[in-house]
Protein backbone atom coordinates (compact mmCIF):
# COMPACT_ATOMS: atom_id res chain seq x y z
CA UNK A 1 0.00 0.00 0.00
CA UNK A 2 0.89 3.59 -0.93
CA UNK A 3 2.34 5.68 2.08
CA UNK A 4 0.72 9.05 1.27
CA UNK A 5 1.49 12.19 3.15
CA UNK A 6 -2.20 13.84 5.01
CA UNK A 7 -2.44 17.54 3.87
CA UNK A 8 -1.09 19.91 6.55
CA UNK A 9 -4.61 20.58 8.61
CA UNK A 10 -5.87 17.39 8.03
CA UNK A 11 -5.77 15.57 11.40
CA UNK A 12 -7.56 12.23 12.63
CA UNK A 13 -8.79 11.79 16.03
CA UNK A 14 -9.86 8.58 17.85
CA UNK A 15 -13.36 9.31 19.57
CA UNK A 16 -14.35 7.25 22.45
CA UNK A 17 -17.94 6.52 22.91
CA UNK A 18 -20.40 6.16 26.43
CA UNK A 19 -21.48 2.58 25.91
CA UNK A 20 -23.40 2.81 29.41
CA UNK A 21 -22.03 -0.39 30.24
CA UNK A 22 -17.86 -0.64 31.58
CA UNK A 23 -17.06 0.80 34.61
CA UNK A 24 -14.76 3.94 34.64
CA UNK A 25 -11.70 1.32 36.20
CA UNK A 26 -12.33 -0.31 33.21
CA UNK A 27 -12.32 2.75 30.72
CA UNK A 28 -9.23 4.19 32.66
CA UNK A 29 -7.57 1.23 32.30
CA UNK A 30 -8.03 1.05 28.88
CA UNK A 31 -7.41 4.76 28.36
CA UNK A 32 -3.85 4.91 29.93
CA UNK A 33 -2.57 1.21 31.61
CA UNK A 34 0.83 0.28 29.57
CA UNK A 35 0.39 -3.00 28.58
CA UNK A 36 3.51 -5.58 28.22
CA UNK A 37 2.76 -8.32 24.62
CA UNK A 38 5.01 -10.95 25.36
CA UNK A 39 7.43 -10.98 22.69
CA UNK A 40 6.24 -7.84 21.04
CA UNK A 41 9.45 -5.22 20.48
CA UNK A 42 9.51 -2.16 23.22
CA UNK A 43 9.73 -0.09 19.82
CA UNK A 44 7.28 -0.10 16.94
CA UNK A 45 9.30 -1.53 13.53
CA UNK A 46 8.46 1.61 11.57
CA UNK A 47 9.66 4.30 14.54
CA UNK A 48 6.53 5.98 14.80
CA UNK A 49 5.27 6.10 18.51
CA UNK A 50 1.90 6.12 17.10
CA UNK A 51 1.46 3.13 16.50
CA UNK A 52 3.35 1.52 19.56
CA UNK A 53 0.26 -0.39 20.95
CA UNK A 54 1.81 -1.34 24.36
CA UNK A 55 1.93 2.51 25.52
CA UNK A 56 -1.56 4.06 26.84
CA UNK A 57 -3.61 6.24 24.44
CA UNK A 58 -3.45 8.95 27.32
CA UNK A 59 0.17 9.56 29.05
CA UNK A 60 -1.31 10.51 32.81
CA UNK A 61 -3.58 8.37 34.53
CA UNK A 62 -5.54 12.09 35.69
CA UNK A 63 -5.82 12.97 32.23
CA UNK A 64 -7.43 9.33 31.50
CA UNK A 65 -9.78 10.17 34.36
CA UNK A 66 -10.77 13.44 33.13
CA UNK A 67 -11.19 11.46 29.48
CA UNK A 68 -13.68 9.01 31.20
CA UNK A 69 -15.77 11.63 33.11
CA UNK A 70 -16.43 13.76 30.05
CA UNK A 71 -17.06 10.43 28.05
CA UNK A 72 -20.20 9.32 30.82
CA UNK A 73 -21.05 12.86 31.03
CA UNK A 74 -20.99 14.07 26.90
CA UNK A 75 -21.50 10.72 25.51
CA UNK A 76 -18.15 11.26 23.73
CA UNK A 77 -15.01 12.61 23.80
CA UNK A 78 -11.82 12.39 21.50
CA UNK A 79 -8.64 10.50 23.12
CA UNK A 80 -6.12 11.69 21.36
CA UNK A 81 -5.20 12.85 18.16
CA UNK A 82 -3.35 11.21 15.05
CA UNK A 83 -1.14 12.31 12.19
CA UNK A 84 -1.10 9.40 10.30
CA UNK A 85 -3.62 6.76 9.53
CA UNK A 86 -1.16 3.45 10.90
CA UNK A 87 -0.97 5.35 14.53
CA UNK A 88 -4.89 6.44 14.28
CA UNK A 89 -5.44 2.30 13.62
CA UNK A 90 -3.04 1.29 16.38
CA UNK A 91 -5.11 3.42 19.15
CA UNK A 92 -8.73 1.97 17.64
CA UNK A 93 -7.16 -1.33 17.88
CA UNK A 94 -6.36 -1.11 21.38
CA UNK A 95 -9.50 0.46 22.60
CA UNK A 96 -11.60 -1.85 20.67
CA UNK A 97 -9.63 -4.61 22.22
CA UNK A 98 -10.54 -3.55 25.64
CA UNK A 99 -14.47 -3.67 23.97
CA UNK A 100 -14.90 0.15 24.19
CA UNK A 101 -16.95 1.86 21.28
CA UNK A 102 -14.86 4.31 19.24
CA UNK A 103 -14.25 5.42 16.14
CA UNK A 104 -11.51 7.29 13.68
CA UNK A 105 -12.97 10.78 12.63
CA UNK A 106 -11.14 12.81 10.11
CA UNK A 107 -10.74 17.13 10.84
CA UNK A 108 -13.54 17.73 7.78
CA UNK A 109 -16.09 15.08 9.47
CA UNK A 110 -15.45 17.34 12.79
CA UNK A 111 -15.91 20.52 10.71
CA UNK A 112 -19.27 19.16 9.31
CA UNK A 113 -20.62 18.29 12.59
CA UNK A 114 -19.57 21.24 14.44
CA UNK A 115 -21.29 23.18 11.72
CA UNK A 116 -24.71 20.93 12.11
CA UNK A 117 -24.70 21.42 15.85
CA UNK A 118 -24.74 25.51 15.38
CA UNK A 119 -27.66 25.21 12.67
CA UNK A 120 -29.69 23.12 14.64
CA UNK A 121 -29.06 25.79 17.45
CA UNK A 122 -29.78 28.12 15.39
CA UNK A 123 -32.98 26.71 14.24
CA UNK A 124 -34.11 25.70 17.45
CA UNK A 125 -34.20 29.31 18.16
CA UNK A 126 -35.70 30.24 15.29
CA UNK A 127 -38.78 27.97 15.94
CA UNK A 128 -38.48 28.95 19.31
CA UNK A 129 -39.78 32.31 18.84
CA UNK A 130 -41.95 31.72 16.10
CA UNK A 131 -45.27 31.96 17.35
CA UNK A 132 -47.25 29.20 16.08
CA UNK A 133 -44.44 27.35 17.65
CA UNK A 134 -44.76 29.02 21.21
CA UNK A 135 -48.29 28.60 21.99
């Protein structure tokens, strides 16, 4: 497979989604514990500490806890962010090992639901004060 280059703002980010059913220990745990692969090399082959799977996604176990309130609290909440699509892979791996929900979303997917949240706000308020609407 071709190794292509992302274009400068383009950014992936692993989201981690509220499944309603592990335990914050266990999305912590998932979220920062280092884990040892017997046999596996301390250093990824290609040198990219993206994709070295026995780190944790998060580097401090408070930011991991902070990670897992927001996630039972928001519903979601991105982990960390990726510059290349082997590293973004290696972090969905390892949180979909531990069973969590998650998924890889790109900057543009981001843009175009930040920009669906504000016109629903928007229309909300619109309707809002219509008023057929308020009566």
């Amino acid at each position: 497979a071709m190794n292509l280059e992302f274009p400068k703002k383009f950014k992936l980010q692993l989201r981690l989604h509220n499944d309603d059913v592990h335990t914050y220990d266990e999305v912590i745990e998932a979220l920062h514990q280092r884990r040892r692969i017997y046999g596996a090399p301390t250093h990824p082959k290609d040198g990219n500490p993206e994709t070295d799977v026995t780190n944790g996604i998060i580097s401090t176990l408070d930011q991991a806890k902070d990670l897992t309130t927001h996630v039972d609290t928001d519903g979601q909440v991105i982990a960390r962010g990726y510059s290349t699509m082997e590293g973004a892979k290696a972090g969905f791996g390892r949180l979909k090992s531990s069973g969590l929900h998650c998924a890889i979303v790109s900057t543009p997917q981001m843009d175009l639901e930040l920009r669906a949240r504000v016109l629903l706000s928007w229309l909300s308020e619109v309707s809002a004060a219509h008023p057929a609407v308020a009566a």
